[in-house]
PDB file of N, CA and C in Angstrom:
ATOM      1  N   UNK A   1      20.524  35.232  -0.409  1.00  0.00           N
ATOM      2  CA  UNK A   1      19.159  35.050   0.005  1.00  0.00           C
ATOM      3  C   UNK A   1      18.407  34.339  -1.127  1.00  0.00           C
ATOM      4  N   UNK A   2      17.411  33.307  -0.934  1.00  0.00           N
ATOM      5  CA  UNK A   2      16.786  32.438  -1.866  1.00  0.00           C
ATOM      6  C   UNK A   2      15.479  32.477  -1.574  1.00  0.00           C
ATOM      7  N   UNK A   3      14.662  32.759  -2.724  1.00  0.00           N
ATOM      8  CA  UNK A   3      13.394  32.578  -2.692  1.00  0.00           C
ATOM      9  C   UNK A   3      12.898  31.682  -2.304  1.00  0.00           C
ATOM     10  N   UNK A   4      11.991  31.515  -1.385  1.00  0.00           N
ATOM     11  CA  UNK A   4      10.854  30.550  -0.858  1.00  0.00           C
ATOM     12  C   UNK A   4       9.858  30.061  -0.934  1.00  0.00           C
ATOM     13  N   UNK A   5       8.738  29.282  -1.195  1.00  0.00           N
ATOM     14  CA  UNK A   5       7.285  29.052  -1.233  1.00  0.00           C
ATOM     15  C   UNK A   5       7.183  28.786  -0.059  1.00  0.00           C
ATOM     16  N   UNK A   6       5.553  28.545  -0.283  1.00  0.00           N
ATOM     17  CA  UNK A   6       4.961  27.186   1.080  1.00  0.00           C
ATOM     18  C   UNK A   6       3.942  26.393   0.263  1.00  0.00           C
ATOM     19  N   UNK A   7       4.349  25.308   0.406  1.00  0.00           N
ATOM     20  CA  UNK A   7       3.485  24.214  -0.324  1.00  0.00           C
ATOM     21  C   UNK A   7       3.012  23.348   0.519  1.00  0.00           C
ATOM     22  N   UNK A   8       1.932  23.141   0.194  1.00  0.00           N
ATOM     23  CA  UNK A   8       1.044  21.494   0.766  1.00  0.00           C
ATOM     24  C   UNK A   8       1.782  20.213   0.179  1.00  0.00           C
ATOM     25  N   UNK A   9       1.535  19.049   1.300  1.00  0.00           N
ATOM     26  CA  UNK A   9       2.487  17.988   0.671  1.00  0.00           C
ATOM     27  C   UNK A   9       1.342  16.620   1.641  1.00  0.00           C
ATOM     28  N   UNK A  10       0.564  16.394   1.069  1.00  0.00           N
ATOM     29  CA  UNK A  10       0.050  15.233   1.794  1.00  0.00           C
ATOM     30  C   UNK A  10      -0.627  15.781   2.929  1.00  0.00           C
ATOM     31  N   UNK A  11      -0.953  16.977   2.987  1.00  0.00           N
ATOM     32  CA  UNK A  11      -1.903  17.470   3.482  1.00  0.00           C
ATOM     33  C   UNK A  11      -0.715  18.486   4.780  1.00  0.00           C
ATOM     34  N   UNK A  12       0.581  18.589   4.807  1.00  0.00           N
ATOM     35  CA  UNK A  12       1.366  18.875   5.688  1.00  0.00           C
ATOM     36  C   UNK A  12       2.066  19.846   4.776  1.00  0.00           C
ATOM     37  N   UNK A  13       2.320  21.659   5.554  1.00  0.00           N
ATOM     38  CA  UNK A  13       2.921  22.496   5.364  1.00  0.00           C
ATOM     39  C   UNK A  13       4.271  22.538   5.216  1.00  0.00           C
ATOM     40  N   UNK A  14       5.011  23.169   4.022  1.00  0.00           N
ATOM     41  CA  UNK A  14       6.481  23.324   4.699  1.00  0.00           C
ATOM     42  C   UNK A  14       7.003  24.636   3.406  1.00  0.00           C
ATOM     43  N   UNK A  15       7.668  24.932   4.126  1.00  0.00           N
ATOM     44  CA  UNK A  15       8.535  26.299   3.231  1.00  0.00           C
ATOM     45  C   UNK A  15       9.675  25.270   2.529  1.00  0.00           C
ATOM     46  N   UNK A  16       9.841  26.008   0.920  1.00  0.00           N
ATOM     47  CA  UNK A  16      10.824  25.008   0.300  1.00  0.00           C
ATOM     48  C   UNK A  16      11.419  26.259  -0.048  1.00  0.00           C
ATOM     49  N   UNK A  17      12.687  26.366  -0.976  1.00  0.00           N
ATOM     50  CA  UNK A  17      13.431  27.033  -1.562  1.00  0.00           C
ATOM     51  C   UNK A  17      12.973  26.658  -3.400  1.00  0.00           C
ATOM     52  N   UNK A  18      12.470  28.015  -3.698  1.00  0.00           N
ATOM     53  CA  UNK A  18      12.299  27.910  -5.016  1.00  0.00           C
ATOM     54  C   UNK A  18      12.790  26.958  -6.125  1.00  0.00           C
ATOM     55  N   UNK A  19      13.943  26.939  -6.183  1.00  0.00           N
ATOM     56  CA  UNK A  19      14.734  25.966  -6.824  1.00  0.00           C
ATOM     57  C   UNK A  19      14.333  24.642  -6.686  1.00  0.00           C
ATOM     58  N   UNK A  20      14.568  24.348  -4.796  1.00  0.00           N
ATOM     59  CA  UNK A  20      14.239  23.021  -4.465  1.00  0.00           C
ATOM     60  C   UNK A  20      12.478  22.479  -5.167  1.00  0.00           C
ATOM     61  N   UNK A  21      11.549  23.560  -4.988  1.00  0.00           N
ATOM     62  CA  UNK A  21      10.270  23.366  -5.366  1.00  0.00           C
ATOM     63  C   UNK A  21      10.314  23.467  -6.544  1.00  0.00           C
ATOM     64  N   UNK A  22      11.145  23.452  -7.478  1.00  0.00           N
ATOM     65  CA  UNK A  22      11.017  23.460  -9.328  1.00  0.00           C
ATOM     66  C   UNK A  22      11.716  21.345  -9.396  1.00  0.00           C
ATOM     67  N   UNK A  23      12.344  21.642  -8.483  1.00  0.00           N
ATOM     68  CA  UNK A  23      12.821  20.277  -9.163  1.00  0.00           C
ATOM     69  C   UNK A  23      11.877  19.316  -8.340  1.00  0.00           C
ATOM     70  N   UNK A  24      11.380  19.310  -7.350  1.00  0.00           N
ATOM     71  CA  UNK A  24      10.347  18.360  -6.729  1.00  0.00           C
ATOM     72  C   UNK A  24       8.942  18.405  -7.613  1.00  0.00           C
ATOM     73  N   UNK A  25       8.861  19.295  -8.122  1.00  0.00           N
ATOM     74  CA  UNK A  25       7.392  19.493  -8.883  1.00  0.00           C
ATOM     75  C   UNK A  25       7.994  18.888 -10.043  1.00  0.00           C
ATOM     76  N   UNK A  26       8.766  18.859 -11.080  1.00  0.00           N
ATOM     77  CA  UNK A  26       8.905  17.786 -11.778  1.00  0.00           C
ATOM     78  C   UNK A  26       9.139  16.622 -11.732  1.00  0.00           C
ATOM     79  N   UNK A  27       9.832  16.357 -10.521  1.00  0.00           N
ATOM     80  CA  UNK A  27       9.904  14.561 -10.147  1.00  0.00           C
ATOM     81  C   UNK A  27       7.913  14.350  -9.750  1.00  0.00           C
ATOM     82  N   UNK A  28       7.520  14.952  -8.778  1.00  0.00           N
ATOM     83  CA  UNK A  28       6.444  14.664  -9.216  1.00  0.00           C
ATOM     84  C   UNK A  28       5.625  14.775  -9.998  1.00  0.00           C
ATOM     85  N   UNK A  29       5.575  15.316 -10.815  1.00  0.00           N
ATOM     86  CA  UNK A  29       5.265  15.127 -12.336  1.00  0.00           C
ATOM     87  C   UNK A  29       5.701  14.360 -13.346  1.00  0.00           C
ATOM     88  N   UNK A  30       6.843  13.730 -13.260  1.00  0.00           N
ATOM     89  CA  UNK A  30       6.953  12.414 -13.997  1.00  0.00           C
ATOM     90  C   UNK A  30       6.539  11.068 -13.121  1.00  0.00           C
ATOM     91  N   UNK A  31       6.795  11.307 -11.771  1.00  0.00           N
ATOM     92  CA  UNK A  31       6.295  10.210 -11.110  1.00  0.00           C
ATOM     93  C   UNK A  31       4.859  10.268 -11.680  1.00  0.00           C
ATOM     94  N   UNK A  32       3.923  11.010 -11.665  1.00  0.00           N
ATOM     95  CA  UNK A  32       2.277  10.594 -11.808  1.00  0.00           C
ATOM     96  C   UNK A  32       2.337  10.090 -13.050  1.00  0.00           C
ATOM     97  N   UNK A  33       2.824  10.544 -14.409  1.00  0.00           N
ATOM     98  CA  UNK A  33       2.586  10.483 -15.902  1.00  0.00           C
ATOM     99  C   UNK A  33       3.229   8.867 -16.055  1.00  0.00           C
ATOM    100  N   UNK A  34       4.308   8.687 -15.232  1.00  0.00           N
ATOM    101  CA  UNK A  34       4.323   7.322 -15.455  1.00  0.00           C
ATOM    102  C   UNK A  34       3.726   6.148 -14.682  1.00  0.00           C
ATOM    103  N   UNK A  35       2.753   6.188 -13.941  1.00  0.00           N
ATOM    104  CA  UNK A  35       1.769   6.033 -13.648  1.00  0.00           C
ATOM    105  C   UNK A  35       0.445   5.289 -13.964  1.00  0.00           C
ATOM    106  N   UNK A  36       0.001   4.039 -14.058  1.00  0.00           N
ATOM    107  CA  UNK A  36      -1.355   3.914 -14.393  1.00  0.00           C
ATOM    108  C   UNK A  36      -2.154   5.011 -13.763  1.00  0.00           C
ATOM    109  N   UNK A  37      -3.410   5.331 -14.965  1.00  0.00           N
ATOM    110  CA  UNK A  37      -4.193   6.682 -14.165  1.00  0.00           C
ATOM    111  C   UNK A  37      -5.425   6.220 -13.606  1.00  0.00           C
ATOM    112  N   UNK A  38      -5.788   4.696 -13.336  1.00  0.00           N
ATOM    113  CA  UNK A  38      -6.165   4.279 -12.417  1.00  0.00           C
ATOM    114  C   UNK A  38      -5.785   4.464 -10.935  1.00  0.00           C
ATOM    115  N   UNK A  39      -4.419   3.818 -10.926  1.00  0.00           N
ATOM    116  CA  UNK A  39      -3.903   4.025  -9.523  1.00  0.00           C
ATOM    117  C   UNK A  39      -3.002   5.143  -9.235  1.00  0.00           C
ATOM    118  N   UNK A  40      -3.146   6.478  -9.875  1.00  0.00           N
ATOM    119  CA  UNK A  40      -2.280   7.474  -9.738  1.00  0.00           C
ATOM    120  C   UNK A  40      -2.422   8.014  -8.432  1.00  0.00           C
ATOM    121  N   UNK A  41      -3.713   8.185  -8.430  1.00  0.00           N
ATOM    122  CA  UNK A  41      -3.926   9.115  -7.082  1.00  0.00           C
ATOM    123  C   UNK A  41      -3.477   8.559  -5.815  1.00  0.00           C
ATOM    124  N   UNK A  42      -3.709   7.226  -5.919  1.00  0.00           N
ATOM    125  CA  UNK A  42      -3.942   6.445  -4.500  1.00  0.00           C
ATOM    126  C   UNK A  42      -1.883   6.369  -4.407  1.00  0.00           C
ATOM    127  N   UNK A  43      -0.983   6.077  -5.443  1.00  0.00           N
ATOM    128  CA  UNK A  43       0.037   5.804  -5.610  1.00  0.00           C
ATOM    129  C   UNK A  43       0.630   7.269  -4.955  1.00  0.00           C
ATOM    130  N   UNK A  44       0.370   8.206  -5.631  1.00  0.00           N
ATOM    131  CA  UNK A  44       0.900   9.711  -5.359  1.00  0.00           C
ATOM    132  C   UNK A  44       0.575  10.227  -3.862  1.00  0.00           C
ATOM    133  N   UNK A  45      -0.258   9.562  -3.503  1.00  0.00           N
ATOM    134  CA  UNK A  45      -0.523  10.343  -1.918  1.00  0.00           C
ATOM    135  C   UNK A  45       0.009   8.950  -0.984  1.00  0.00           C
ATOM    136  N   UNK A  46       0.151   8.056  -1.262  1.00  0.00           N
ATOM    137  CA  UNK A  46       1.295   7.967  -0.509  1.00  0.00           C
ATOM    138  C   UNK A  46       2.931   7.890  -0.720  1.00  0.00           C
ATOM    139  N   UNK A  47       3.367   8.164  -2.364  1.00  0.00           N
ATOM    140  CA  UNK A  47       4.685   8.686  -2.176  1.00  0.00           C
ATOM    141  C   UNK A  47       4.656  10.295  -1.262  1.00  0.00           C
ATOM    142  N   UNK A  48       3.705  10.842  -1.091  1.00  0.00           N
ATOM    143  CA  UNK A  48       3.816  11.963  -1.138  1.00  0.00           C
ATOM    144  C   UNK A  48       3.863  12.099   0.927  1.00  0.00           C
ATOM    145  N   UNK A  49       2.849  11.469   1.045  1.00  0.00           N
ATOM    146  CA  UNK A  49       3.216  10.611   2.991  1.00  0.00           C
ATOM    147  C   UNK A  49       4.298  10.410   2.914  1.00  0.00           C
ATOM    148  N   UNK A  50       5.110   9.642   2.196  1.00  0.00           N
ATOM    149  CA  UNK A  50       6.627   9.200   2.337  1.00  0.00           C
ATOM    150  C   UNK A  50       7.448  10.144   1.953  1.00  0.00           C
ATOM    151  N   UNK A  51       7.128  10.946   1.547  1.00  0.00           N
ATOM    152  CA  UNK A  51       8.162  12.639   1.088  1.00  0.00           C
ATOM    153  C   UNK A  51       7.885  13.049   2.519  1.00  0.00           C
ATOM    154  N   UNK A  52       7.002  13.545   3.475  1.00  0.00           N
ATOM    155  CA  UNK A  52       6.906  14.072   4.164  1.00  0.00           C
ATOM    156  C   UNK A  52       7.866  13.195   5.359  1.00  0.00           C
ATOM    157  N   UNK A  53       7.381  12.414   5.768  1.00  0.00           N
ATOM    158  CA  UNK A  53       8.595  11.850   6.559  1.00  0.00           C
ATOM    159  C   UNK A  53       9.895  11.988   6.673  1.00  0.00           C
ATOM    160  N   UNK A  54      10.525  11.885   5.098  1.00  0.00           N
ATOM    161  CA  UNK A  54      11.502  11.950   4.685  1.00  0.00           C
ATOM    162  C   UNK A  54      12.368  13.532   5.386  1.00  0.00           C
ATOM    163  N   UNK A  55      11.193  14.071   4.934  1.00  0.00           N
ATOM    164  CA  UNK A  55      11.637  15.755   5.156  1.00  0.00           C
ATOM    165  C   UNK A  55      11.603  16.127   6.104  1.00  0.00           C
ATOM    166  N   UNK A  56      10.796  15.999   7.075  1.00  0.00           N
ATOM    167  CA  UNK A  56      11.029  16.032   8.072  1.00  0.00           C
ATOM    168  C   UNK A  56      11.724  15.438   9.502  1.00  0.00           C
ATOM    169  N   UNK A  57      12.160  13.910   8.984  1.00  0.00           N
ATOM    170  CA  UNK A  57      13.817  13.763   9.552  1.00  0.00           C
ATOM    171  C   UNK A  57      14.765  14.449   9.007  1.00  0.00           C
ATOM    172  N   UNK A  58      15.128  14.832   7.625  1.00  0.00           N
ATOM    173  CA  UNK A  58      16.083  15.904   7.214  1.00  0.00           C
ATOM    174  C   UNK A  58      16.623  17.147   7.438  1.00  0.00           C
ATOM    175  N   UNK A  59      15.219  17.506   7.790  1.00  0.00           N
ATOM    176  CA  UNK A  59      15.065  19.006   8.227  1.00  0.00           C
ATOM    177  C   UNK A  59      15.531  19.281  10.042  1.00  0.00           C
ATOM    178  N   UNK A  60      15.047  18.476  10.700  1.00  0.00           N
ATOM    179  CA  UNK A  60      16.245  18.942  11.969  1.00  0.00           C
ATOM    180  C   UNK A  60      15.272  20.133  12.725  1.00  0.00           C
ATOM    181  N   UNK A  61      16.201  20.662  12.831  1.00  0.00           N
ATOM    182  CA  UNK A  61      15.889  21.848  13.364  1.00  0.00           C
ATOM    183  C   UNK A  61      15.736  23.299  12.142  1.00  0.00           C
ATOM    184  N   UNK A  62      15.893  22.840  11.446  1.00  0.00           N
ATOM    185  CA  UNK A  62      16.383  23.601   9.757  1.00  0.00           C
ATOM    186  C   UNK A  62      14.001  23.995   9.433  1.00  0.00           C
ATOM    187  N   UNK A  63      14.103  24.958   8.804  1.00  0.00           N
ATOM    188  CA  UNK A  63      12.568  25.054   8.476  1.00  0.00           C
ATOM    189  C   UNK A  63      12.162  25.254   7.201  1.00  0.00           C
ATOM    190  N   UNK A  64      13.321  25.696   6.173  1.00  0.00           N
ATOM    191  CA  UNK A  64      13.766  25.290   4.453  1.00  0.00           C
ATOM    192  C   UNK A  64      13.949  24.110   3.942  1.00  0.00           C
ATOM    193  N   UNK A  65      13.088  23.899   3.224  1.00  0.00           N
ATOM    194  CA  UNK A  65      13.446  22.510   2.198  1.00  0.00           C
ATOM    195  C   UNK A  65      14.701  22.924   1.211  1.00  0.00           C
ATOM    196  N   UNK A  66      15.372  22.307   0.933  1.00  0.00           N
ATOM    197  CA  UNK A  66      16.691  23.307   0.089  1.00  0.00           C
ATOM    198  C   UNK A  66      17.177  21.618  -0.961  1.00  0.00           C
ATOM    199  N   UNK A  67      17.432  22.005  -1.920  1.00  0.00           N
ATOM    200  CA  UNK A  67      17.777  21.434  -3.338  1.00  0.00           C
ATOM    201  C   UNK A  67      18.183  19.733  -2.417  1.00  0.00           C
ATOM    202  N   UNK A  68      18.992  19.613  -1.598  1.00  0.00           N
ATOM    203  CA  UNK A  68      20.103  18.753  -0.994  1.00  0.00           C
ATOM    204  C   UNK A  68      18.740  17.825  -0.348  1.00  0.00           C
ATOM    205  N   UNK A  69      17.627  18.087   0.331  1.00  0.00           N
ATOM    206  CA  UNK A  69      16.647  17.814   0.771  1.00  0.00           C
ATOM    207  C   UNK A  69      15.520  16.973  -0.304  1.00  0.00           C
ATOM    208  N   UNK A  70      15.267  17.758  -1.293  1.00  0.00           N
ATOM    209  CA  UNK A  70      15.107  16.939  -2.332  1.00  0.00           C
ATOM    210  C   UNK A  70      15.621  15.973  -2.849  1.00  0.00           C
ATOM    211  N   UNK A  71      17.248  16.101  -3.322  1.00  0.00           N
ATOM    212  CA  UNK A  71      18.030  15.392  -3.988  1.00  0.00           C
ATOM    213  C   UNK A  71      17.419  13.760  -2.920  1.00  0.00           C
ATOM    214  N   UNK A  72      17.572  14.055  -1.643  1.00  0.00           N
ATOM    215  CA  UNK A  72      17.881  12.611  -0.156  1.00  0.00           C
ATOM    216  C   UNK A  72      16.242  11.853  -0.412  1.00  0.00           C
ATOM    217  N   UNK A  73      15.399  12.449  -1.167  1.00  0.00           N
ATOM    218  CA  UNK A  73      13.758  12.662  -1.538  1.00  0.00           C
ATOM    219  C   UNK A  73      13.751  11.383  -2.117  1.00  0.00           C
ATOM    220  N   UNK A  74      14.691  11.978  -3.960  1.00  0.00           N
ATOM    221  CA  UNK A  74      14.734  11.247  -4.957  1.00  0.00           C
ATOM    222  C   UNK A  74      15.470  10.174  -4.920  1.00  0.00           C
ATOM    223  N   UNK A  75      16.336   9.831  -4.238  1.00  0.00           N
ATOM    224  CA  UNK A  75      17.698   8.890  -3.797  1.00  0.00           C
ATOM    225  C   UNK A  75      16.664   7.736  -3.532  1.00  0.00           C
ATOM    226  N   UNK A  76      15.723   8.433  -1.826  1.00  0.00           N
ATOM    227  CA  UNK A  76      15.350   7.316  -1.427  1.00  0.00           C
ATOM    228  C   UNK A  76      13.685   6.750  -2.037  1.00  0.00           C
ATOM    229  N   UNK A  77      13.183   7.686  -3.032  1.00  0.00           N
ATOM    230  CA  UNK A  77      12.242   6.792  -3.002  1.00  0.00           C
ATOM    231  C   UNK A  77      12.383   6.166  -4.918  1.00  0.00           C
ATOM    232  N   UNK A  78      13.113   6.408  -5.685  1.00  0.00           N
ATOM    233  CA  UNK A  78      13.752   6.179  -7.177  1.00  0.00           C
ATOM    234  C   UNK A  78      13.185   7.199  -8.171  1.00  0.00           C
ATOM    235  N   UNK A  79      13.145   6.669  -9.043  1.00  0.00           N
ATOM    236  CA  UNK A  79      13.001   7.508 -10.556  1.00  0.00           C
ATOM    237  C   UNK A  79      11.857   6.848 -10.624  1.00  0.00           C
ATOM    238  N   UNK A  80      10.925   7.986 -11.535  1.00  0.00           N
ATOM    239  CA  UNK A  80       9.650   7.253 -12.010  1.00  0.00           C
ATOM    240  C   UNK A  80       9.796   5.850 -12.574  1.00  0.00           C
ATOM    241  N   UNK A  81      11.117   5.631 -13.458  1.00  0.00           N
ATOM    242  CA  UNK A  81      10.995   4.201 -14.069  1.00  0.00           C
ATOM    243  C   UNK A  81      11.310   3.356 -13.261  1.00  0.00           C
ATOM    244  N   UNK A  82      12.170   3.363 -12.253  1.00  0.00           N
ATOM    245  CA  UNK A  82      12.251   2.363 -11.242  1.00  0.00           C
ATOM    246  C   UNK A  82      11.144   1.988 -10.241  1.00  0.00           C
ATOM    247  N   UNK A  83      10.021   3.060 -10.210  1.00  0.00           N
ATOM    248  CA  UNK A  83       8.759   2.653  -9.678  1.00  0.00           C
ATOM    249  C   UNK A  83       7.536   2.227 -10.538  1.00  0.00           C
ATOM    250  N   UNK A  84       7.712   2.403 -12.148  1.00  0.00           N
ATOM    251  CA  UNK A  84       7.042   2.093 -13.356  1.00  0.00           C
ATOM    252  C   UNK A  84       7.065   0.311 -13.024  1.00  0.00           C
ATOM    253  N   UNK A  85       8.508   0.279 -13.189  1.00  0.00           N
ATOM    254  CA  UNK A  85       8.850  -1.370 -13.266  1.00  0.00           C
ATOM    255  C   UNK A  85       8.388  -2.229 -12.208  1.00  0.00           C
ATOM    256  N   UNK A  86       8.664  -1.041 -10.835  1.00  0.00           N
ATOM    257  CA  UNK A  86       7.965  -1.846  -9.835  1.00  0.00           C
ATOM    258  C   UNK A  86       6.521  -2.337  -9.530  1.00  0.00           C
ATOM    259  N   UNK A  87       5.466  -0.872 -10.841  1.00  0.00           N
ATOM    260  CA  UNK A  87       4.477  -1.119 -10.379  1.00  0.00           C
ATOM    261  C   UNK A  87       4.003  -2.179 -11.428  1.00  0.00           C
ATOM    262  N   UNK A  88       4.563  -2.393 -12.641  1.00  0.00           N
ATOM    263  CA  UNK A  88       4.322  -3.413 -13.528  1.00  0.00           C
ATOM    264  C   UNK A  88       4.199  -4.818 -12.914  1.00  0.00           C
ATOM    265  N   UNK A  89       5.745  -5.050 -12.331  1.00  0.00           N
ATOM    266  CA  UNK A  89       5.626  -6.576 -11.618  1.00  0.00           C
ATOM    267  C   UNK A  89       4.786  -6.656 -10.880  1.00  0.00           C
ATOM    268  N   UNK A  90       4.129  -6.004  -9.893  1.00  0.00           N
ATOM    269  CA  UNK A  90       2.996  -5.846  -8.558  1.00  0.00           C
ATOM    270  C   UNK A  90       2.187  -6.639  -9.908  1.00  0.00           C
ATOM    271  N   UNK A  91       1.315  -6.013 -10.856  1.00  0.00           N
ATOM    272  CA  UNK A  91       0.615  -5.656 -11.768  1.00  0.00           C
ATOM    273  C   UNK A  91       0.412  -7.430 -12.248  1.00  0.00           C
ATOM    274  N   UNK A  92       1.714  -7.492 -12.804  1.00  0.00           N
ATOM    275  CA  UNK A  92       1.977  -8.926 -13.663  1.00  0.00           C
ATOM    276  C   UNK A  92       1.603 -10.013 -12.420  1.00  0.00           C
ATOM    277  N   UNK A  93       2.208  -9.911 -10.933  1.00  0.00           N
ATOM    278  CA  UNK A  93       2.357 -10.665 -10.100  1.00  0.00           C
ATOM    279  C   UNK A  93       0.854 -11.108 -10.039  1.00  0.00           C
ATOM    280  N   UNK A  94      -0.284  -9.882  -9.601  1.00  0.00           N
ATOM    281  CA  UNK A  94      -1.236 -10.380  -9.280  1.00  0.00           C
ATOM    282  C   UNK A  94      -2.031 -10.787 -10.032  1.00  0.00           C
ATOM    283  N   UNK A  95      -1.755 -10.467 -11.861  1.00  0.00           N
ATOM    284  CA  UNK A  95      -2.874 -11.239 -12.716  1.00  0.00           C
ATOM    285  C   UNK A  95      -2.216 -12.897 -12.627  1.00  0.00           C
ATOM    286  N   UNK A  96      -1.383 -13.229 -12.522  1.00  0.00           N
ATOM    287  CA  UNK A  96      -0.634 -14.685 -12.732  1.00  0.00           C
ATOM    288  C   UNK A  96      -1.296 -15.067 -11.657  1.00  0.00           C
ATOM    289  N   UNK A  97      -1.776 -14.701 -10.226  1.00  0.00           N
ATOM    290  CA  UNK A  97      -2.089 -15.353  -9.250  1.00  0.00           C
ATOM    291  C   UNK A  97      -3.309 -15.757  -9.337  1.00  0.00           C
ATOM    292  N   UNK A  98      -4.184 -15.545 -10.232  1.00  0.00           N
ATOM    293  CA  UNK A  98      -5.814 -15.439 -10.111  1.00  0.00           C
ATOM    294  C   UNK A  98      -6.151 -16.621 -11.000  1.00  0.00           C
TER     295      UNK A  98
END
């Protein structure tokens, strides 16, 4: 038997498995810190729309978020630095255009 929460996620409920909710709360927590803190907020609520989607094609008929659910989270949306880099070029792209 595994401990559970219920967390808010983009404004949408879901029961996670303790574990699973220790390691999602640090991916999102390095996702924001690497981050301009200009565009953190606006950036984080919609990775966080796109977590929910995610989870809820995963989830099925299933009503636990569980470690494996996360892991399919982090796969598909990258590592903070692979979205750092992405948000740099956006960044670089649009001062070169002006």
């Amino acid at each position: 038997m595994n401990k559970t929460l219920s967390i808010g996620l983009a404004g949408f409920s879901f029961t996670i498995e303790e574990h699973a909710y220790i390691k999602l709360s640090d991916y999102l927590n390095a996702l924001r810190s690497s981050l301009d803190a200009s565009e953190a907020d606006e950036v984080m609520h919609d990775i966080e729309i796109r977590m929910v989607e995610i989870f809820r094609d995963s989830l099925g008929k299933r009503e636990v978020i569980n470690d494996t659910d996360v892991e399919k989270v982090i796969a598909q949306i990258g590592s903070p630095e692979k979205i750092e880099e992405q948000e740099e070029a956006y960044y670089s792209e649009k001062n070169t255009k002006k």
